[in-house]
Protein backbone atom coordinates (compact mmCIF):
# COMPACT_ATOMS: atom_id res chain seq x y z
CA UNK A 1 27.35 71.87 120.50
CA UNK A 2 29.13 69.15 122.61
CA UNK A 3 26.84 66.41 120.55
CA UNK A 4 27.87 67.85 117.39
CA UNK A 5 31.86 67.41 118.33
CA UNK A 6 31.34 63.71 119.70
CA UNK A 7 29.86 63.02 116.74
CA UNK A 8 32.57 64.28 114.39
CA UNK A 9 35.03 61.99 116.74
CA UNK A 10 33.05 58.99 116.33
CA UNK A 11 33.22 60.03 112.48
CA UNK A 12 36.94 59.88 112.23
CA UNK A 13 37.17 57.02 114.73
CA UNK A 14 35.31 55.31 111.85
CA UNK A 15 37.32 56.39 108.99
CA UNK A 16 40.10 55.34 110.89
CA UNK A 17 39.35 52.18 111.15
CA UNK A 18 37.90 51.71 107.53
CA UNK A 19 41.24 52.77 106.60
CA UNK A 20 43.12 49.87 108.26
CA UNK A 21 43.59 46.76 106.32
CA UNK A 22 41.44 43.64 107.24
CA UNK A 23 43.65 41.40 109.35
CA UNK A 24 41.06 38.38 109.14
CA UNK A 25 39.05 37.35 106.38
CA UNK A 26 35.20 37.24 106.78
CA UNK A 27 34.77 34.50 104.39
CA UNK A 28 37.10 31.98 106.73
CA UNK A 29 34.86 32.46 109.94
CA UNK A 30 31.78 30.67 109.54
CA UNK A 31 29.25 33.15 111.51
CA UNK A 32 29.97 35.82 108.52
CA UNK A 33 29.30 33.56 105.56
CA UNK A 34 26.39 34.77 103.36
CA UNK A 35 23.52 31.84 104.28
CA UNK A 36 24.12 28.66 102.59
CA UNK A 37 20.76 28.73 100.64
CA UNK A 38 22.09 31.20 98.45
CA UNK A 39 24.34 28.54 96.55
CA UNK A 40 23.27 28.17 92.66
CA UNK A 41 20.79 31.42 92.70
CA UNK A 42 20.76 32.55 88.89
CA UNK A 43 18.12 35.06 89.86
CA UNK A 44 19.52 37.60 92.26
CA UNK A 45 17.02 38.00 95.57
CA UNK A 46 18.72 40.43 97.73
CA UNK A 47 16.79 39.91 100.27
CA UNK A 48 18.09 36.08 100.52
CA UNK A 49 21.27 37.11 102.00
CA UNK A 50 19.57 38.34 105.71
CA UNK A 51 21.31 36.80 108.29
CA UNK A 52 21.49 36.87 112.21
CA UNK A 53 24.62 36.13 113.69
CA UNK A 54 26.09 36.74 117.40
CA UNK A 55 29.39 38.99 117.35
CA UNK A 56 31.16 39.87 120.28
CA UNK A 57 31.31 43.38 121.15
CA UNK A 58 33.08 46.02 123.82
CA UNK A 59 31.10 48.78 125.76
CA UNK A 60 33.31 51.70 126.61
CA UNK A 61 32.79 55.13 127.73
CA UNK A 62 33.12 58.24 125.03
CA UNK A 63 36.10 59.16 127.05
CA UNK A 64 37.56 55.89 126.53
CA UNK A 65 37.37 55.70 122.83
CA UNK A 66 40.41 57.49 121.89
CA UNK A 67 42.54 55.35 123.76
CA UNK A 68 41.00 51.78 123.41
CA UNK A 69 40.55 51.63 119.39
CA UNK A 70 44.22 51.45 118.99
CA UNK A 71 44.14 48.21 121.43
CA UNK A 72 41.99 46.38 118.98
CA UNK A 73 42.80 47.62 115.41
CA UNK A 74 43.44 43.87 114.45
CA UNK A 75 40.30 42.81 115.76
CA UNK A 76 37.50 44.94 114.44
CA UNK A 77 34.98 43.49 112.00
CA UNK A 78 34.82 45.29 108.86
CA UNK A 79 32.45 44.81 106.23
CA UNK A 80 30.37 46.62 103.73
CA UNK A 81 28.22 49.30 105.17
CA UNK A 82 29.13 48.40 108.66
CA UNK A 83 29.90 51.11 111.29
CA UNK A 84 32.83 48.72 113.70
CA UNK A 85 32.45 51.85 116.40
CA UNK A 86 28.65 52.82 117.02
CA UNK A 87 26.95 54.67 119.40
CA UNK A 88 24.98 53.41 122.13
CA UNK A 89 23.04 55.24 125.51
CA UNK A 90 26.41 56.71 127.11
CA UNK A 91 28.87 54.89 125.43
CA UNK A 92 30.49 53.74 122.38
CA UNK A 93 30.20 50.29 121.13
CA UNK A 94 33.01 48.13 119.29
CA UNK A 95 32.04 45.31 117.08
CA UNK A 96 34.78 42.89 117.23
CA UNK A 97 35.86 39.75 114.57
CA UNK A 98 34.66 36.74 115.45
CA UNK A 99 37.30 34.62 114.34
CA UNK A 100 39.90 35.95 117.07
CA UNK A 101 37.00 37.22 119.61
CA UNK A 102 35.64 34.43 121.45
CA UNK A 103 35.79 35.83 124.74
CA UNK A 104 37.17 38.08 127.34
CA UNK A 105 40.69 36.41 127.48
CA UNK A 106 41.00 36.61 123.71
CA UNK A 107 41.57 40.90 124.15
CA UNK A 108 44.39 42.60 125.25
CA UNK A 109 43.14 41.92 128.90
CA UNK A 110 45.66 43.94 130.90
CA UNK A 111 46.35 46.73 128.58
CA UNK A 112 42.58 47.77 128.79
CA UNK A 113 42.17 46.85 132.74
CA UNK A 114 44.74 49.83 131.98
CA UNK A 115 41.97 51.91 130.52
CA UNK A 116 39.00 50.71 133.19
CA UNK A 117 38.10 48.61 130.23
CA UNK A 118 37.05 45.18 132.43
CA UNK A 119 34.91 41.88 131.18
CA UNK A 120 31.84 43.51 132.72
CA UNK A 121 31.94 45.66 129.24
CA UNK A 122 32.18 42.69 127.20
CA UNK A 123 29.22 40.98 125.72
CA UNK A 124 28.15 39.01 122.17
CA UNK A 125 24.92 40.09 121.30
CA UNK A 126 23.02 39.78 117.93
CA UNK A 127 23.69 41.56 114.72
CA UNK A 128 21.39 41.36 111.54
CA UNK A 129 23.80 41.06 108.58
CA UNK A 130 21.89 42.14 104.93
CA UNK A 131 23.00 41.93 100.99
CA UNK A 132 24.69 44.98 101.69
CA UNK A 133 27.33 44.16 104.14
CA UNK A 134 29.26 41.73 101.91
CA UNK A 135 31.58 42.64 98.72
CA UNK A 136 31.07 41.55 95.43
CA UNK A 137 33.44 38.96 95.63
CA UNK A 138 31.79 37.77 98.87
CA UNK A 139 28.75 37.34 97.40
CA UNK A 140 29.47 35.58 93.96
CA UNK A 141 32.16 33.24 96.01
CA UNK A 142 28.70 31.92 97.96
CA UNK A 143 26.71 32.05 94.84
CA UNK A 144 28.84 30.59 92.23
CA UNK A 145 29.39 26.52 92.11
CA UNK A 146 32.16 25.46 94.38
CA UNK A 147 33.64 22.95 92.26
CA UNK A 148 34.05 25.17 89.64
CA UNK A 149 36.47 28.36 89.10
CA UNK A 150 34.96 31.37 89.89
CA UNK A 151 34.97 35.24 88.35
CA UNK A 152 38.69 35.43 88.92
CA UNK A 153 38.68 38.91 86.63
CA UNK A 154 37.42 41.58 84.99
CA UNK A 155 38.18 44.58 83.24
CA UNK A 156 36.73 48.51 84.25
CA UNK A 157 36.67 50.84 81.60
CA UNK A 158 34.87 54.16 82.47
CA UNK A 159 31.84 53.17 84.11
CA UNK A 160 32.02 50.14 81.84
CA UNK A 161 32.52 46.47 84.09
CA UNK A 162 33.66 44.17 81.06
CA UNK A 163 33.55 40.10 81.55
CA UNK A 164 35.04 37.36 79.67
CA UNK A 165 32.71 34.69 81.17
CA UNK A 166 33.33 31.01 80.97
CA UNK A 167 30.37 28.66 79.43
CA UNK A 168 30.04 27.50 83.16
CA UNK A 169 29.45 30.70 84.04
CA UNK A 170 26.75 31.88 81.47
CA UNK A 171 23.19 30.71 83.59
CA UNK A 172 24.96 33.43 85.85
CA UNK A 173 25.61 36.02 84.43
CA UNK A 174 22.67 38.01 84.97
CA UNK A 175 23.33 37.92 88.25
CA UNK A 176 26.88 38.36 88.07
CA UNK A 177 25.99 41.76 86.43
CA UNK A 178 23.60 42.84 89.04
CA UNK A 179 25.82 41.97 91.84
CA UNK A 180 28.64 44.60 89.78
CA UNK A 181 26.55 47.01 89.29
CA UNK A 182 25.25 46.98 92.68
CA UNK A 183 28.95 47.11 94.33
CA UNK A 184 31.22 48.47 91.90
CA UNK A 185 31.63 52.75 92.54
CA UNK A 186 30.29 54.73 89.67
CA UNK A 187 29.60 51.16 87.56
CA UNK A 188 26.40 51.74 85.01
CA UNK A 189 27.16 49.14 82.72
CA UNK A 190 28.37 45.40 82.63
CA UNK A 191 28.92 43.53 79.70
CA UNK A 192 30.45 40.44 78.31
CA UNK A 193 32.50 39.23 75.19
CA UNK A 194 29.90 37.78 73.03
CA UNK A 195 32.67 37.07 71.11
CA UNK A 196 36.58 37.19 69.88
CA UNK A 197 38.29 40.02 68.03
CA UNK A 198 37.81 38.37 64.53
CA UNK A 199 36.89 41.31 62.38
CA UNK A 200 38.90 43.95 60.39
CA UNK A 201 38.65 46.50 63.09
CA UNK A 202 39.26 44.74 66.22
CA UNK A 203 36.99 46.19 68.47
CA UNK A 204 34.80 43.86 70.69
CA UNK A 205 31.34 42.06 70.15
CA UNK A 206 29.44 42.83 73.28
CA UNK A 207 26.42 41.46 75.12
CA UNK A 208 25.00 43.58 77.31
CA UNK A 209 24.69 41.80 80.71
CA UNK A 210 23.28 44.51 83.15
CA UNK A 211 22.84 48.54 83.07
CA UNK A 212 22.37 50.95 80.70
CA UNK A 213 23.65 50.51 76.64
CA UNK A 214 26.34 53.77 77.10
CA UNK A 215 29.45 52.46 75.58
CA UNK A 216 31.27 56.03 75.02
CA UNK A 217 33.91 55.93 78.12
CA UNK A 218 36.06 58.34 79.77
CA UNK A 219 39.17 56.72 81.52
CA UNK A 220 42.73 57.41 82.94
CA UNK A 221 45.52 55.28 81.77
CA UNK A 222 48.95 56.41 83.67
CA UNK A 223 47.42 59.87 84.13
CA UNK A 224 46.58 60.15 80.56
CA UNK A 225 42.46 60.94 79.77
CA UNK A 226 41.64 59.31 76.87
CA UNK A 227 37.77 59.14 75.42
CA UNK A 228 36.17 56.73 73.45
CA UNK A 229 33.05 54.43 72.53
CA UNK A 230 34.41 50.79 74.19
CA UNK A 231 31.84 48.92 71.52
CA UNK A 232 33.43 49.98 68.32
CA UNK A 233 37.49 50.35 69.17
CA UNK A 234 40.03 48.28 71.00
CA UNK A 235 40.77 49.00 74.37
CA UNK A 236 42.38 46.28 76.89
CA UNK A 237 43.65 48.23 79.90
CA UNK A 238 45.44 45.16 80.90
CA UNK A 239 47.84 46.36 78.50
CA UNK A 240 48.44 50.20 80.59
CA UNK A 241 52.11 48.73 81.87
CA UNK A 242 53.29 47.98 78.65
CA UNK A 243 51.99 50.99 77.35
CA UNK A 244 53.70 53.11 80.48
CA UNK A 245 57.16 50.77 79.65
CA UNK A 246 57.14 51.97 75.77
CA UNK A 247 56.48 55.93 76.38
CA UNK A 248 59.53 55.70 79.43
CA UNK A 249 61.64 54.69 76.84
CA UNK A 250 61.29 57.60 74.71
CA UNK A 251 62.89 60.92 75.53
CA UNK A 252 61.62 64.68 74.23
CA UNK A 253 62.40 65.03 70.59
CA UNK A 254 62.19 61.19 70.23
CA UNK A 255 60.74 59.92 66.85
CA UNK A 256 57.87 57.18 67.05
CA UNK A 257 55.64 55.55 64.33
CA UNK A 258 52.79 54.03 65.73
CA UNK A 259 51.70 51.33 62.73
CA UNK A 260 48.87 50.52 64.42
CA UNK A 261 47.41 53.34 66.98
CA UNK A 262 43.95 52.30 68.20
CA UNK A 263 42.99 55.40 70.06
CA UNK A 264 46.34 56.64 71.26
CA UNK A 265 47.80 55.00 73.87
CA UNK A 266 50.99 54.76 72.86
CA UNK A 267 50.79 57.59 70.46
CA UNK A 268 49.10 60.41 72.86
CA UNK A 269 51.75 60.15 76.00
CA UNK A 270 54.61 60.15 73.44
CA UNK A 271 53.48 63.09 71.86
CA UNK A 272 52.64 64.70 75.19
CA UNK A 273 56.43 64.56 75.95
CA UNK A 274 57.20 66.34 73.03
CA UNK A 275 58.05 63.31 70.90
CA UNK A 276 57.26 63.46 67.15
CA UNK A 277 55.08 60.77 66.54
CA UNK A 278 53.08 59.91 63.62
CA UNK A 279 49.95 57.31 64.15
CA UNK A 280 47.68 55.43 62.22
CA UNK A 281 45.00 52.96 62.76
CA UNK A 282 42.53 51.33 60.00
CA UNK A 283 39.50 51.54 61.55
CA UNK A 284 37.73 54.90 61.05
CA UNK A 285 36.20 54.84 64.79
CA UNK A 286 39.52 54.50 66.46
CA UNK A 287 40.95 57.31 64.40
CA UNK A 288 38.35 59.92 65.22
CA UNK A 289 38.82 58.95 68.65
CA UNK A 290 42.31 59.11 68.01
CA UNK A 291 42.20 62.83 66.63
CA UNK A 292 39.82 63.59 69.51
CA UNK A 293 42.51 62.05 72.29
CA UNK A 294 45.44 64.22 70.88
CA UNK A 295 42.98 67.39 70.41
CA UNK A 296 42.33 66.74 74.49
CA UNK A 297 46.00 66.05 75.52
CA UNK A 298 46.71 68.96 73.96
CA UNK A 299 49.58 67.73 71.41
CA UNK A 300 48.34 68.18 68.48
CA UNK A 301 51.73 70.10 67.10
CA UNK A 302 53.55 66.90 67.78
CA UNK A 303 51.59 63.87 66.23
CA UNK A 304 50.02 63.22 62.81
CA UNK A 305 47.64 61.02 62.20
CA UNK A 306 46.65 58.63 59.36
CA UNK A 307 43.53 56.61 58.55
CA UNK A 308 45.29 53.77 56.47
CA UNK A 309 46.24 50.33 56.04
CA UNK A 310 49.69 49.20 58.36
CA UNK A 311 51.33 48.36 55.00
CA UNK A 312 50.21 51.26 53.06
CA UNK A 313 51.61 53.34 55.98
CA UNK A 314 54.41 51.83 56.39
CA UNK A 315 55.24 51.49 52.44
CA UNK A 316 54.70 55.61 52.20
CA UNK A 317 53.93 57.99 55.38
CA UNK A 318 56.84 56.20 57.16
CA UNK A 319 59.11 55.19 54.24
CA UNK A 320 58.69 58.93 53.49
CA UNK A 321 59.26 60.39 56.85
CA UNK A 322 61.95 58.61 58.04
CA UNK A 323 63.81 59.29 54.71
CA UNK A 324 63.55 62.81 55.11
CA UNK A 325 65.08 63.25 58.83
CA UNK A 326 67.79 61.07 58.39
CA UNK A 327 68.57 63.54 55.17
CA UNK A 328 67.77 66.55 57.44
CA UNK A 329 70.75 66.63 60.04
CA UNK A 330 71.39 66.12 63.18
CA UNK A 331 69.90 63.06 62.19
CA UNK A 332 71.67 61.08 64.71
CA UNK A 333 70.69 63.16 68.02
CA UNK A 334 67.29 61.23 68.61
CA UNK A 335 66.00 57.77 68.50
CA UNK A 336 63.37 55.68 66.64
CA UNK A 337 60.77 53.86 67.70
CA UNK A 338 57.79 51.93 65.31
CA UNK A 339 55.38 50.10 67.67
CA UNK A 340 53.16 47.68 65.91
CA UNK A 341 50.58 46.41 68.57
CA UNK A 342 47.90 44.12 66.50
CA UNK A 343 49.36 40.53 68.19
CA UNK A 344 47.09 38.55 66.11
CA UNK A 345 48.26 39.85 63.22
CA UNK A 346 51.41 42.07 63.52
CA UNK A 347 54.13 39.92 62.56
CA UNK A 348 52.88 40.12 58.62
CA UNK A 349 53.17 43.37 58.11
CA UNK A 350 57.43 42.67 59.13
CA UNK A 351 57.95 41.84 55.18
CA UNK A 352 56.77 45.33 54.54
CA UNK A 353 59.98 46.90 55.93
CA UNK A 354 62.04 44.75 53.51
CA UNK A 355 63.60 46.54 50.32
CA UNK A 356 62.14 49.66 51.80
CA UNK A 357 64.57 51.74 50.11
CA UNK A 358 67.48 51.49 47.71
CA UNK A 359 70.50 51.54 48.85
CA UNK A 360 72.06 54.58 47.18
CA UNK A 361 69.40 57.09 48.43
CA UNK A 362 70.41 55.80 52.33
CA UNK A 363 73.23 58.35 53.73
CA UNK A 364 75.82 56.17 55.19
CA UNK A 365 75.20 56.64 58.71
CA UNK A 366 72.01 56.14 60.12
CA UNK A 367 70.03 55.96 63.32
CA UNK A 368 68.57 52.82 63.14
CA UNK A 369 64.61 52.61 64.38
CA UNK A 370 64.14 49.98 66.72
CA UNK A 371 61.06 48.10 66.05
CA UNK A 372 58.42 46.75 68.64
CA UNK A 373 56.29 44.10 67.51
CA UNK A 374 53.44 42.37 69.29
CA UNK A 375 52.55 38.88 68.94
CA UNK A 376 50.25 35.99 70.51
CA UNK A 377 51.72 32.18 70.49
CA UNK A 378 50.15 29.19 71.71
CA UNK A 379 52.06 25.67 72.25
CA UNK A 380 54.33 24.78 75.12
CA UNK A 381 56.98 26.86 74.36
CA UNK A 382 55.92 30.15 73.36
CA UNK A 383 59.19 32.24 73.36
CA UNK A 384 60.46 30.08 70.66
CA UNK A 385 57.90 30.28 68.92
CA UNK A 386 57.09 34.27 68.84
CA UNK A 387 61.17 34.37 67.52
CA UNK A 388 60.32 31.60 64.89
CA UNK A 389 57.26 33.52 63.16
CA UNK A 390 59.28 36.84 63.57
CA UNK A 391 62.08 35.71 61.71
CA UNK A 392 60.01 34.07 58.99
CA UNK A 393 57.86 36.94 58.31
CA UNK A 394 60.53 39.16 58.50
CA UNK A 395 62.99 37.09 56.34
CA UNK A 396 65.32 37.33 58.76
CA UNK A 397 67.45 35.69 61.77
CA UNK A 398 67.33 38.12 65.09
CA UNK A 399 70.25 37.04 66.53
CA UNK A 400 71.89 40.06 65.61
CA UNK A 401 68.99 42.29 65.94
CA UNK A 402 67.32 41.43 69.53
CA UNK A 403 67.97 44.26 71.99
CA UNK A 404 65.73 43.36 74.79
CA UNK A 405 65.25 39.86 73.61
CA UNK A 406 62.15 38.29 73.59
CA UNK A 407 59.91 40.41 76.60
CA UNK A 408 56.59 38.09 77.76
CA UNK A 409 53.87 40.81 78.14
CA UNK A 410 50.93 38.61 79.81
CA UNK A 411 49.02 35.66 79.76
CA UNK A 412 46.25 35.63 77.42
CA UNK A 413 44.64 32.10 78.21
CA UNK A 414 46.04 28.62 78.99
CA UNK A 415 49.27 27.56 76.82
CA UNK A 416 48.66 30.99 75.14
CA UNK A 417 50.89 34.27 75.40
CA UNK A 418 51.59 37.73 74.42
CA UNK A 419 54.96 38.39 74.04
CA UNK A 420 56.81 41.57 72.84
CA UNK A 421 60.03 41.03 70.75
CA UNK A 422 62.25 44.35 69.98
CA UNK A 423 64.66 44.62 67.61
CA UNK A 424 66.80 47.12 65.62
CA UNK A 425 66.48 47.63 61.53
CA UNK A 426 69.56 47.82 59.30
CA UNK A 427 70.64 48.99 55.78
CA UNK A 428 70.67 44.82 54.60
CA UNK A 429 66.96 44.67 56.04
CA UNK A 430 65.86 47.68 54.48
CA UNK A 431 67.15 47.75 51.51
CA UNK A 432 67.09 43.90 50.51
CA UNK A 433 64.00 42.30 49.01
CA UNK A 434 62.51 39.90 51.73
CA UNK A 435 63.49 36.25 49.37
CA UNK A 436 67.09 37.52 48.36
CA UNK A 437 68.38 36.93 52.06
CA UNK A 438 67.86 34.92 54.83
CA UNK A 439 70.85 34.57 57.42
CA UNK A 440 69.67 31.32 58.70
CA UNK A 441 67.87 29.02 56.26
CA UNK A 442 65.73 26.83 57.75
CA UNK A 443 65.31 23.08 57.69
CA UNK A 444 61.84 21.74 56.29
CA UNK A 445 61.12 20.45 60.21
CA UNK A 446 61.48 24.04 60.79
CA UNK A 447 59.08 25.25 58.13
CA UNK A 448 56.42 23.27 59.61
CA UNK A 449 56.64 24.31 62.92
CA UNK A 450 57.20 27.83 61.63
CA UNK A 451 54.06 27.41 59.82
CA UNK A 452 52.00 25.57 62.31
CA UNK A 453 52.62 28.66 64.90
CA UNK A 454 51.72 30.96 62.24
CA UNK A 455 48.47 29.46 62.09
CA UNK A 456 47.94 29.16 66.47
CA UNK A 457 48.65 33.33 66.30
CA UNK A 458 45.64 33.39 64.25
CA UNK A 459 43.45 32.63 66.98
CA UNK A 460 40.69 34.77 67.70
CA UNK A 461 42.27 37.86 70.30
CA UNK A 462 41.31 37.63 73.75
């Protein structure tokens, strides 16, 4: 019986201190560096990465325990698979860092003198270290070239580990995807882009890396289960903020049209709040996962969903929709929201919104849908140059329009950015052909550079 409870207070003395955050880094003290001969391996050998190093340690009584651990929070090595507090014949042992442990003097001398803690319980003594007791990131910082940059990211979808290696990186990658697998919780799966989003669909071209060929996922964004097959739809959960900042803005009873859905992540939280929201995607796969989303979420009776073209949708499901509330009062006591997140391509769908409607069959006052529209630019200075293809697809200056202004959204790679840029329709916008008005000609220097970005968005999608 008495075992049994010091046991379970060694237990939660450990998750204690597995709970604490690491106050020194292993890979700055040279004693807890994976061996050096591991630098350049292509071919992981786990059993490379055995190691005997001396770490100090403090021998205490059980009853003791309680009241020392708090002494040396900062100080206890953690690492993978390592117990810090261990038992030993009659006593507890603490494994101390090495990197602020070098002797006696370096503890809290008089507050555990305090606790009949004295330097006869203080020793180093050996420790064998194994493949197990470093992180992922530990081991592919002492595997990778040091001269070059590292895996800085990835992306976890599911149990899906997804990589967007660097050519310097490709004689590693096998073991890059072992070395996932192997540490990542619940990871079955590692793949890399074998290439860019240049098809009609968007989804990804994988290369399976590592694991088993399962691409149908199950994931969480902002509380939100969605379910999907990763291989044949777009997913980037880099994007889960600006998802989460869209759906904030919208309020129960809210109007959205979501030009081009994927599987619902802007489309499924809206309608969970009670928004009415119709959504449409192109590709067939992403809207039979997006049916199968809402049918989950439970909101079916608030979205409908359309397998079309943007422009087809646009030019009839939306044209036709929006018509009808603003002719079915209270058509002012909501807003409305179109999202249109394809930033490769986006911005040329703007023109489709132009002569929409004629202008007798508009009542006179109307609640204006703000528009969000997604778009990639590459060049030094991006902002200006998301505003410049806006405007000249949508035939149009903003500087009327721009509520937010121009919102960055993330870095996609070097010189090359995502921005957001919303802005409210009008009667002269929807109801004017695209070439009978533009509120800011531009100069022929203009048209080039207009023209020259319109070409960088067309970049393959990261």
């Amino acid at each position: 019986m008495f075992s049994v409870v010091g046991h379970a207070k060694i237990s939660h003395l450990v998750i204690i201190s597995r709970r604490l955050r690491h106050y020194y880094s292993n890979m700055d003290c040279t004693e807890l560096l994976p061996p050096a001969s591991v630098r350049g391996m292509t071919v992981l050998q786990r059993a490379e990465f055995q190691k005997r190093v001396q770490i100090p340690r403090l021998r205490v009584p059980e009853s003791q325990v309680q009241r020392v651990i708090p002494l040396l929070k900062k100080m206890l090595l953690k690492m993978e698979h390592l117990q810090p507090v261990r038992a030993v014949p009659n006593a507890r042992e603490i494994l101390l860092h090495p990197l602020p442990v070098k002797n006696w003097e370096s503890l809290p001398v008089k507050e555990l003198e305090e606790q009949h803690v004295t330097a006869a319980n203080f020793c180093h003594d050996e420790l064998e270290l194994s493949y197990e007791n470093w992180s992922a990131n530990e081991i592919l910082k002492s595997v990778l070239p040091a001269d070059e940059e590292g895996l800085t990211s990835f992306s976890r979808i599911g149990h899906i580990v997804h990589l967007n290696l660097r050519d310097h990186l490709l004689p590693y990658k096998q073991l890059i995807g072992e070395v996932l697998r192997d540490k990542l919780p619940n990871c079955r799966t590692v793949v890399n882009k074998a290439a860019s989003i240049d098809n009609t669909y968007r989804n990804f071209q994988l290369e399976l890396i590592c694991g088993d060929a399962e691409y149908q996922v199950e994931t969480k964004e902002n509380g939100v289960p969605f379910e999907f097959d990763f291989s044949k739809v777009y997913w980037n959960p880099r994007l889960s903020t600006e998802h989460e900042r869209i759906v904030k803005l919208l309020q129960t009873g809210d109007v959205l049209y979501d030009v081009f859905a994927g599987v619902g992540p802007f489309s499924v939280p809206a309608a969970k709040k009670r928004c009415q929201v119709l959504a449409n995607d192109l590709n067939p796969v992403s809207y039979h996962w997006l049916q199968h989303n809402a049918k989950r979420n439970k909101c079916l009776a608030h979205i409908q969903m359309f397998n079309k073209d943007g422009r087809e949708f646009i030019r009839k499901e939306l044209r036709d929709d929006l018509l009808q509330r603003w002719k079915s009062p209270p058509a002012n006591s909501y807003n409305i929201h179109i999202t249109m997140n394809l930033p490769a391509l986006a911005v040329e769908f703007l023109d489709a919104f132009r002569d929409l409607y004629a202008d007798e069959e508009l009542p006179k006052v109307l609640n204006y849908p703000v528009v969000h529209v997604y778009s990639f630019a590459k060049g030094e200075d991006t902002k200006t140059l998301v505003q410049q293809l806006v405007e000249r697809n949508l035939g149009a200056s903003l500087d009327d329009a721009l509520l937010e202004g121009i919102s960055f959204v993330r870095n996609v790679a070097p010189n090359k950015d995502m921005y957001r840029v919303s802005f409210r329709l009008n009667r002269e916008l929807l109801t004017t052909p695209k070439q009978a008005t533009r509120k800011r000609p531009c100069s022929a220097e203009e048209d080039a550079l207009a023209e020259a970005a319109a070409a960088a968005t067309k970049v393959k999608c990261i």
